[in-house]
N, C-alpha and C. Protein backbone atom coordinates (compact mmCIF):
# COMPACT_ATOMS: atom_id res chain seq x y z
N UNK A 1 0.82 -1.18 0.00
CA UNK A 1 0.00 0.00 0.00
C UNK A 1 0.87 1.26 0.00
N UNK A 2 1.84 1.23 0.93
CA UNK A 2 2.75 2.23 0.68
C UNK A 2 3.37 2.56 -0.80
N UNK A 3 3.56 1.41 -1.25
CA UNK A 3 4.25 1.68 -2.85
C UNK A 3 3.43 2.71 -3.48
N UNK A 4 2.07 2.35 -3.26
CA UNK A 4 0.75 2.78 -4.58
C UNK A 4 1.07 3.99 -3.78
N UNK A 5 1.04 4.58 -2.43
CA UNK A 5 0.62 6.10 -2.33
C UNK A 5 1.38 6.83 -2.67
N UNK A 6 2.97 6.12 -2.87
CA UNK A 6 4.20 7.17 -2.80
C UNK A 6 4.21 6.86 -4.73
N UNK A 7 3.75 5.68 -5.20
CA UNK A 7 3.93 6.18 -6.93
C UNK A 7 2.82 7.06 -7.35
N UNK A 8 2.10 7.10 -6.66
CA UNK A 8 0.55 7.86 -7.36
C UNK A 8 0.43 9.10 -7.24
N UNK A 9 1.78 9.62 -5.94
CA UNK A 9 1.82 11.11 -6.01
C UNK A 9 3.19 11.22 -6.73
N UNK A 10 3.98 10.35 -7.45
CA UNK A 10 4.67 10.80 -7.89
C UNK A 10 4.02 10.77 -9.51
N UNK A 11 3.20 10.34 -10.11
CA UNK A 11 2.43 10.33 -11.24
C UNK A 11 1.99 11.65 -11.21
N UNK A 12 1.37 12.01 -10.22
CA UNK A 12 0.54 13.28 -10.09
C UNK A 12 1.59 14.53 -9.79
N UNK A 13 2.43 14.61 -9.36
CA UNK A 13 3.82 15.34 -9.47
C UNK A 13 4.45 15.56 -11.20
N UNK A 14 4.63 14.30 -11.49
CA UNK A 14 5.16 14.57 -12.64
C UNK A 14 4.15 15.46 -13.69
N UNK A 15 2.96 14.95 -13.35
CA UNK A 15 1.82 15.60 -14.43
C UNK A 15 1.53 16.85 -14.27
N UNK A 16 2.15 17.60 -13.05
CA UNK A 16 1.54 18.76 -12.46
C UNK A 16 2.97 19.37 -13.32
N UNK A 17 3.62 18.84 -13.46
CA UNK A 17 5.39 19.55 -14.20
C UNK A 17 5.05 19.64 -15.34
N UNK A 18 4.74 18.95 -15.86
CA UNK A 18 4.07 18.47 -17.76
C UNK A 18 3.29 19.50 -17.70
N UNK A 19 2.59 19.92 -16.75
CA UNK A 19 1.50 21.15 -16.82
C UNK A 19 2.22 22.09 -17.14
N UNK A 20 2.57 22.09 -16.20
CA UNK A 20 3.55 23.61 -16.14
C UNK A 20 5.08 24.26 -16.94
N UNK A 21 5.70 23.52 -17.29
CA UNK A 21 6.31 23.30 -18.59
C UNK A 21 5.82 23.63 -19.50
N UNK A 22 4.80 23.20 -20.07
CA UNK A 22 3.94 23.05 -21.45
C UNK A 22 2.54 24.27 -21.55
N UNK A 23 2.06 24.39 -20.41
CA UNK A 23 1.00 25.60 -20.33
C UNK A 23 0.88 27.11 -19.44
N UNK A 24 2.17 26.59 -18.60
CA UNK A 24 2.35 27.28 -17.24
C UNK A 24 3.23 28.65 -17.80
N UNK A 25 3.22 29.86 -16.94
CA UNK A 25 4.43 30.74 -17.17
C UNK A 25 5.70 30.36 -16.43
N UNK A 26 5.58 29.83 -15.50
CA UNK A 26 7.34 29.18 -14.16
C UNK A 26 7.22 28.20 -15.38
N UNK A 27 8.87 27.62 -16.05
CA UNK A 27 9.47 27.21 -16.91
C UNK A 27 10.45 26.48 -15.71
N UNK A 28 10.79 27.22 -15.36
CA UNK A 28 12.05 26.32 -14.03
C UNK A 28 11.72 25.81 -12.78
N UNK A 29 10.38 26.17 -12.51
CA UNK A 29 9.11 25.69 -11.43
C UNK A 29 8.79 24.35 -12.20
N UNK A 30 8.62 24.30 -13.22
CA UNK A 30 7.76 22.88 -13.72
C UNK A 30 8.73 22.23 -14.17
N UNK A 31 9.76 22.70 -14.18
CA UNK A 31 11.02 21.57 -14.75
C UNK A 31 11.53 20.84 -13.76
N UNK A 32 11.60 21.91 -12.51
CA UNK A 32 11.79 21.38 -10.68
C UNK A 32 10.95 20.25 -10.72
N UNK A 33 9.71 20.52 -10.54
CA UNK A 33 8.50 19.74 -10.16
C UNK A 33 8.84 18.50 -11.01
N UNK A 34 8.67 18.63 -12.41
CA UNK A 34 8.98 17.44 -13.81
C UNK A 34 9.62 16.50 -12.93
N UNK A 35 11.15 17.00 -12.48
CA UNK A 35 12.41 16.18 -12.16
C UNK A 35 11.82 15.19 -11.00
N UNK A 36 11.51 15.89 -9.85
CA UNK A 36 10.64 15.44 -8.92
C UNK A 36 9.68 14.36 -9.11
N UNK A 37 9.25 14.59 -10.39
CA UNK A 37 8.25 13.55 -10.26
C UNK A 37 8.94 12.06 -11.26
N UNK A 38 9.50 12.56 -11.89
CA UNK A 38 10.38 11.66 -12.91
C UNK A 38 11.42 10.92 -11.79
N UNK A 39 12.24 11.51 -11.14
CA UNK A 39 12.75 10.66 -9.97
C UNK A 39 11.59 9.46 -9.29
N UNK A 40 10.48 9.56 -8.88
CA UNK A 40 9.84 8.76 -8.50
C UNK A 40 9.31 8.11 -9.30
N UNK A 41 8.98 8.62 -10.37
CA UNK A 41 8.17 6.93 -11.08
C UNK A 41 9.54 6.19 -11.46
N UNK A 42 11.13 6.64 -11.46
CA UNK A 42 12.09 5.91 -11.75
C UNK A 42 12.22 4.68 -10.44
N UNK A 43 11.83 5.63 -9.43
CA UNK A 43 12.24 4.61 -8.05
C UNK A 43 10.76 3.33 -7.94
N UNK A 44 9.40 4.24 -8.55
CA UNK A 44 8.77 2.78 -8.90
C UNK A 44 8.92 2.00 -9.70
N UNK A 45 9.29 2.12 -10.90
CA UNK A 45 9.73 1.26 -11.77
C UNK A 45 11.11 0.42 -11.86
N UNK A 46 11.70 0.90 -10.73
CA UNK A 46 13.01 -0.49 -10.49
C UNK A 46 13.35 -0.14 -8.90
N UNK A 47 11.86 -0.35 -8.43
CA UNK A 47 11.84 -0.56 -7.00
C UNK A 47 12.47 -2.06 -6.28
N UNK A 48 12.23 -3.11 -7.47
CA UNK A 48 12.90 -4.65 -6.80
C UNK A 48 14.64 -4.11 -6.95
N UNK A 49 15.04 -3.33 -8.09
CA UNK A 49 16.98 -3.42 -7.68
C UNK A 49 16.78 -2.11 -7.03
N UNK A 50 16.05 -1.53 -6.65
CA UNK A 50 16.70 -0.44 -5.58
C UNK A 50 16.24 -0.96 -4.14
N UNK A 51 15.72 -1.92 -4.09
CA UNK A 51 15.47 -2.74 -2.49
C UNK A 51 14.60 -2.35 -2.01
N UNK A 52 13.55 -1.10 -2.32
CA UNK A 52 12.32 -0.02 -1.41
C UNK A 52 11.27 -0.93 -1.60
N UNK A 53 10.64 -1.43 -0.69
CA UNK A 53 9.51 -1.84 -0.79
C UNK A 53 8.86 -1.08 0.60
């Protein structure tokens, strides 16, 4: 359960960057945010070799 809450705000992180990047006026606010959220769906998607469960 922990996995799903910590990937689902990182889905919703990343999408809030994609926002803001792409429609937003902060360019370096949504690229922050982007990174932020792109770090976490990386840590869900090779959560078995990074050991986090």
């Amino acid at each position: 359960m922990k996995r799903f809450i910590i990937a689902s705000i990182a889905y919703m992180t990343t999408g809030t960057g994609v926002y803001h990047i792409f429609f937003g006026d902060s360019v370096p606010y949504g690229l922050l945010i982007l990174m932020i959220g792109l770090l976490g769906i990386l840590s869900d998607v090779f959560y078995k070799k990074l050991n986090t469960e």
